[in-house]
C-alpha atoms as a PDB file:
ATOM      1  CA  UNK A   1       5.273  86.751 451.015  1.00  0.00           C
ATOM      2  CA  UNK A   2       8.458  84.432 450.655  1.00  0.00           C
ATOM      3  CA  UNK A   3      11.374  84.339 453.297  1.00  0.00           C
ATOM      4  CA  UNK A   4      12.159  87.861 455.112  1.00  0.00           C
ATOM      5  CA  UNK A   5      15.233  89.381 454.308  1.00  0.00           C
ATOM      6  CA  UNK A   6      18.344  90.319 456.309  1.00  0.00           C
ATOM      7  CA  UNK A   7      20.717  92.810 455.329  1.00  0.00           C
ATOM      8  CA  UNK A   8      24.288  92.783 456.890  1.00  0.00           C
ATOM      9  CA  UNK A   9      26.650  95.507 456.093  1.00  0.00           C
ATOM     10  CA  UNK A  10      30.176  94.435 456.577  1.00  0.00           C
ATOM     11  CA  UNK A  11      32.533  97.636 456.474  1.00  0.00           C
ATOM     12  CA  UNK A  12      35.040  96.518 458.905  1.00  0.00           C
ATOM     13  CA  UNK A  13      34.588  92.828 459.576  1.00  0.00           C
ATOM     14  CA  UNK A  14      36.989  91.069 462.072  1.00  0.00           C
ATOM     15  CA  UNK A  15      34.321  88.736 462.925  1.00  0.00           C
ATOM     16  CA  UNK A  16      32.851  85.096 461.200  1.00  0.00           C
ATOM     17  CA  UNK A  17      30.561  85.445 458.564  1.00  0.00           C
ATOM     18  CA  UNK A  18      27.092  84.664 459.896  1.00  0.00           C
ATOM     19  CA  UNK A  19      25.360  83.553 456.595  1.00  0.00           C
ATOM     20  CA  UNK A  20      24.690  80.413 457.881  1.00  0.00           C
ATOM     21  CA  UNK A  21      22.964  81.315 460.828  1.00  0.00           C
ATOM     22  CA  UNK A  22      20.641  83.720 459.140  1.00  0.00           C
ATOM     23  CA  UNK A  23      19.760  80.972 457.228  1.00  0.00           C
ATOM     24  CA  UNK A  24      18.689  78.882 459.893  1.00  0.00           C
ATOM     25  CA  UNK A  25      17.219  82.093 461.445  1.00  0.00           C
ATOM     26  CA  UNK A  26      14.786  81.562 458.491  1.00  0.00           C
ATOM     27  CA  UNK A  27      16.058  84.939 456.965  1.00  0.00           C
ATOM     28  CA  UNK A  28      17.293  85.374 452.742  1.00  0.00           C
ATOM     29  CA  UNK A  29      20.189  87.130 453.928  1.00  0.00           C
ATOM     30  CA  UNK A  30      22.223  89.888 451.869  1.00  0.00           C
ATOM     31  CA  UNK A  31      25.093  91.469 452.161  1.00  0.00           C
ATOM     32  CA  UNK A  32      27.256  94.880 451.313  1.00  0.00           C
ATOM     33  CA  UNK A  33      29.891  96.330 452.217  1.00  0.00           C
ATOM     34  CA  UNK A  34      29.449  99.801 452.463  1.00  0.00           C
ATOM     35  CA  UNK A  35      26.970 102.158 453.687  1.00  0.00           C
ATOM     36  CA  UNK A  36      26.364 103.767 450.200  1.00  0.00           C
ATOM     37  CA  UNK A  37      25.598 100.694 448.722  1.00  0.00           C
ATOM     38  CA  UNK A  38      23.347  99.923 451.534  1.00  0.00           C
ATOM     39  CA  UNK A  39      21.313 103.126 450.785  1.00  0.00           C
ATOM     40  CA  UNK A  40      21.051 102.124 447.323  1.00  0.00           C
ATOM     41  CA  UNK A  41      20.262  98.733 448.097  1.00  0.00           C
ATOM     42  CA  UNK A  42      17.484  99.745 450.515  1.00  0.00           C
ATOM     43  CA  UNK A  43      15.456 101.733 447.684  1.00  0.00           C
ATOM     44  CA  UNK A  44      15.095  98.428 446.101  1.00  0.00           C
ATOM     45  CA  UNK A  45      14.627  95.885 448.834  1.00  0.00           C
ATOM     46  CA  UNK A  46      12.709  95.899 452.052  1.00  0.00           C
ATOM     47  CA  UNK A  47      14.807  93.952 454.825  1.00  0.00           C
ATOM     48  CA  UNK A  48      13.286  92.670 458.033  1.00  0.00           C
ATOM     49  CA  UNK A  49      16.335  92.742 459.910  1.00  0.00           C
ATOM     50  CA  UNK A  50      19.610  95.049 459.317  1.00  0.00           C
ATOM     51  CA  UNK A  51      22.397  93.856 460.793  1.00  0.00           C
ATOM     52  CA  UNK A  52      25.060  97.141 460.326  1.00  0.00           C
ATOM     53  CA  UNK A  53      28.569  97.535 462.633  1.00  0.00           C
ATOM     54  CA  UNK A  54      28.622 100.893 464.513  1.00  0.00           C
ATOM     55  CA  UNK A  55      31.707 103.242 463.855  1.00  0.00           C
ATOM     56  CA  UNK A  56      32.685 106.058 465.928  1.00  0.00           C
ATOM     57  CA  UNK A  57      34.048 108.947 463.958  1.00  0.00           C
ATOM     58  CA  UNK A  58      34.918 112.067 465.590  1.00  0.00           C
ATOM     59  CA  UNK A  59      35.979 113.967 462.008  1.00  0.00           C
ATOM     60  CA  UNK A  60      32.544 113.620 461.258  1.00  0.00           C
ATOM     61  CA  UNK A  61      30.494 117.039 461.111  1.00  0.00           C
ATOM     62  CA  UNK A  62      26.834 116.951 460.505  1.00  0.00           C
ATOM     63  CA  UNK A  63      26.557 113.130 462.400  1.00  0.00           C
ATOM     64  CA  UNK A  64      28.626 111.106 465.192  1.00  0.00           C
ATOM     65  CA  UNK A  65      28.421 107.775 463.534  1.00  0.00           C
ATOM     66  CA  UNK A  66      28.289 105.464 460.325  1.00  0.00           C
ATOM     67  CA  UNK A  67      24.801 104.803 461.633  1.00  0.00           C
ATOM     68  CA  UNK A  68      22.670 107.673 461.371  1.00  0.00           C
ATOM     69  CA  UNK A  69      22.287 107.714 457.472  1.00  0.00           C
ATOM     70  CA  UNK A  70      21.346 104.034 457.465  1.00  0.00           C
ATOM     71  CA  UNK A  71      19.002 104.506 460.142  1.00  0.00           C
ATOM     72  CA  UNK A  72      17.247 107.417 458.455  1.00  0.00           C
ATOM     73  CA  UNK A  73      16.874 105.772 455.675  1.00  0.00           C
ATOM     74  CA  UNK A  74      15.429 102.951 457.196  1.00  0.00           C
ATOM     75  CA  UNK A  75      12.802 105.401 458.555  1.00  0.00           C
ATOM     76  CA  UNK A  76      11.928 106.363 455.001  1.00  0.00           C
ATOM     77  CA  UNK A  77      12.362 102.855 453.145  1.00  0.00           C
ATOM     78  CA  UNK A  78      11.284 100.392 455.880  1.00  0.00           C
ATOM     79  CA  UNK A  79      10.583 101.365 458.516  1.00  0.00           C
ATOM     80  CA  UNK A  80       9.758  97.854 460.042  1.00  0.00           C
ATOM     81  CA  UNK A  81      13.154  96.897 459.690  1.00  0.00           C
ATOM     82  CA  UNK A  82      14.620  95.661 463.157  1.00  0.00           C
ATOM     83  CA  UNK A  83      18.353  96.864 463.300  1.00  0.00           C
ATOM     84  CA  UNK A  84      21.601  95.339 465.212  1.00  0.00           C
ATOM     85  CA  UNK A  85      24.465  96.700 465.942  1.00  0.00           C
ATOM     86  CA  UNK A  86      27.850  95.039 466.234  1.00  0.00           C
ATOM     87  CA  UNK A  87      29.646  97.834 468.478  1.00  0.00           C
ATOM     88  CA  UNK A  88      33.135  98.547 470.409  1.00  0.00           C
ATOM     89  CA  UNK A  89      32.527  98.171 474.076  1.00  0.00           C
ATOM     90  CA  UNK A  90      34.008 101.666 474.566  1.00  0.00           C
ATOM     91  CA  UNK A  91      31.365 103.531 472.171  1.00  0.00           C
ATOM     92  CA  UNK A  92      28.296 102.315 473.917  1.00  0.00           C
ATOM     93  CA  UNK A  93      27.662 105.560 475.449  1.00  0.00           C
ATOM     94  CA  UNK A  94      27.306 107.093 471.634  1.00  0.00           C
ATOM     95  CA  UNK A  95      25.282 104.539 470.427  1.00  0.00           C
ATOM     96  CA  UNK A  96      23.172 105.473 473.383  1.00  0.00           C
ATOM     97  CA  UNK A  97      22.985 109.235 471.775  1.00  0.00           C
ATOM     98  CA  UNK A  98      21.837 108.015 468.289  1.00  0.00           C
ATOM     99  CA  UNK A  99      19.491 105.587 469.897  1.00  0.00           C
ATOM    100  CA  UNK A 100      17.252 109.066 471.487  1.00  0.00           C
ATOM    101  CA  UNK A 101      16.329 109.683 467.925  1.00  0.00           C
ATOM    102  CA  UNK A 102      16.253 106.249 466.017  1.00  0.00           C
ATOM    103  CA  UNK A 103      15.180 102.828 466.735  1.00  0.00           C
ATOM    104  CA  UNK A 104      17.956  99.738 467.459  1.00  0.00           C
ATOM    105  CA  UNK A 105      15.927  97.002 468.455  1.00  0.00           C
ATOM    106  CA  UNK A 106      19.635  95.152 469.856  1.00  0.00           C
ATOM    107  CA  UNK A 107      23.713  95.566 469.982  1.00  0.00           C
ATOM    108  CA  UNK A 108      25.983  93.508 470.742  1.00  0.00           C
ATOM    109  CA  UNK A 109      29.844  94.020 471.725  1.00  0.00           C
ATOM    110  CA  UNK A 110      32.708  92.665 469.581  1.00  0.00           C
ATOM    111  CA  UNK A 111      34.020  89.802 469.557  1.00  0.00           C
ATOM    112  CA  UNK A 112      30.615  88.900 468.735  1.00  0.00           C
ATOM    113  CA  UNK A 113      29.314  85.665 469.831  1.00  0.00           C
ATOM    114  CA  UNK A 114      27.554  83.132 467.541  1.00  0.00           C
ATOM    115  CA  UNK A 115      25.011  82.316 470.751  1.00  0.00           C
ATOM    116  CA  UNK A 116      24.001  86.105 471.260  1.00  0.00           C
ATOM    117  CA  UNK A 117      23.345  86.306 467.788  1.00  0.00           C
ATOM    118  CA  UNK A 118      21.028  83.818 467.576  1.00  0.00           C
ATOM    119  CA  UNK A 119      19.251  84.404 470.322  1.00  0.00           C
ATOM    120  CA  UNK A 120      18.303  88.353 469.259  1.00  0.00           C
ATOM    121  CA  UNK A 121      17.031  86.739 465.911  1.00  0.00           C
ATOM    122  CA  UNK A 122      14.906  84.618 467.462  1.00  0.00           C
ATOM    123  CA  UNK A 123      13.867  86.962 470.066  1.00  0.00           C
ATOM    124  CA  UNK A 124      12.962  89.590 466.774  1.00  0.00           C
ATOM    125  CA  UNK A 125      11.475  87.153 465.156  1.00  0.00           C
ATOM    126  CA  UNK A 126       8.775  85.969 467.837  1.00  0.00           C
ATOM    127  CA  UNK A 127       8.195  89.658 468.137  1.00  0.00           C
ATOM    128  CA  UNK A 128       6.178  89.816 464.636  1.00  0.00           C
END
C-alpha cells in the first residue's frame, strides 16, 4: 500500500512548515496552497490525513468558512481522510457549527505548536 499521504493546504501560513514532522509521522506529505487546487488534487489522490487552516468569512453566502467545500469533498473522495484544523482562538465557536455536519477528527489554535502536532498524528495514526 506504500506510505499514507498527508495533504496540508497552506492559504495563509504564519506558521513553520511541518514537512519534516510528517515525515517522521510516517506520512508522504503534500502540499497546496489553495482550496481549488486542493479539490482538484483530491480527485486524484486519496490522503489519510488533511491538514487545512480554518478561515472565517462573513461575505460568504451559501457557507461560513473555507472549510466546508474541502470537507464535502472529502466526503465524496475519501472519506477516511482524518482532517486538522489550524484555527483562530476567536472562531472556535464556528468551527463548532461546521463540525454538526462534517467530521474534524482535531484543531488546534494558532501559534501552533510543533508538540501538539505531533501528538494528534500519532494519536490518528494508532487509531487505524
Amino acid at each position: 500500500m506504500g506510505i499514507p499521504m498527508l495533504l496540508s493546504i497552506v492559504e495563509m501560513g504564519g506558521y513553520p512548515d511541518f514537512t519534516s514532522l510528517y515525515r517522521r509521522a510516517g506520512y508522504r506529505p503534500e502540499k497546496v496552497h489553495s482550496m481549488r487546487n486542493a479539490q482538484a488534487w483530491l480527485k486524484k489522490n486519496r490522503p489519510e490525513v488533511v491538514v487545512a487552516e480554518f478561515h472565517f468569512d462573513p461575505e460568504l453566502r451559501d457557507r461560513m468558512s473555507n472549510l466546508e467545500s474541502l470537507l464535502a469533498g472529502l466526503q465524496r473522495f475519501a472519506p477516511q481522510a482524518k482532517v486538522i484544523v489550524f484555527i483562530e482562538r476567536a472562531h472556535r465557536t464556528r468551527l463548532e457549527k461546521v463540525r454538526t455536519r462534517y467530521a474534524v477528527r482535531g484543531a488546534l489554535d494558532y501559534p501552533i505548536e510543533e508538540t501538539a502536532l505531533e501528538e494528534l498524528l500519532n494519536a490518528i495514526a494508532t487509531e487505524d
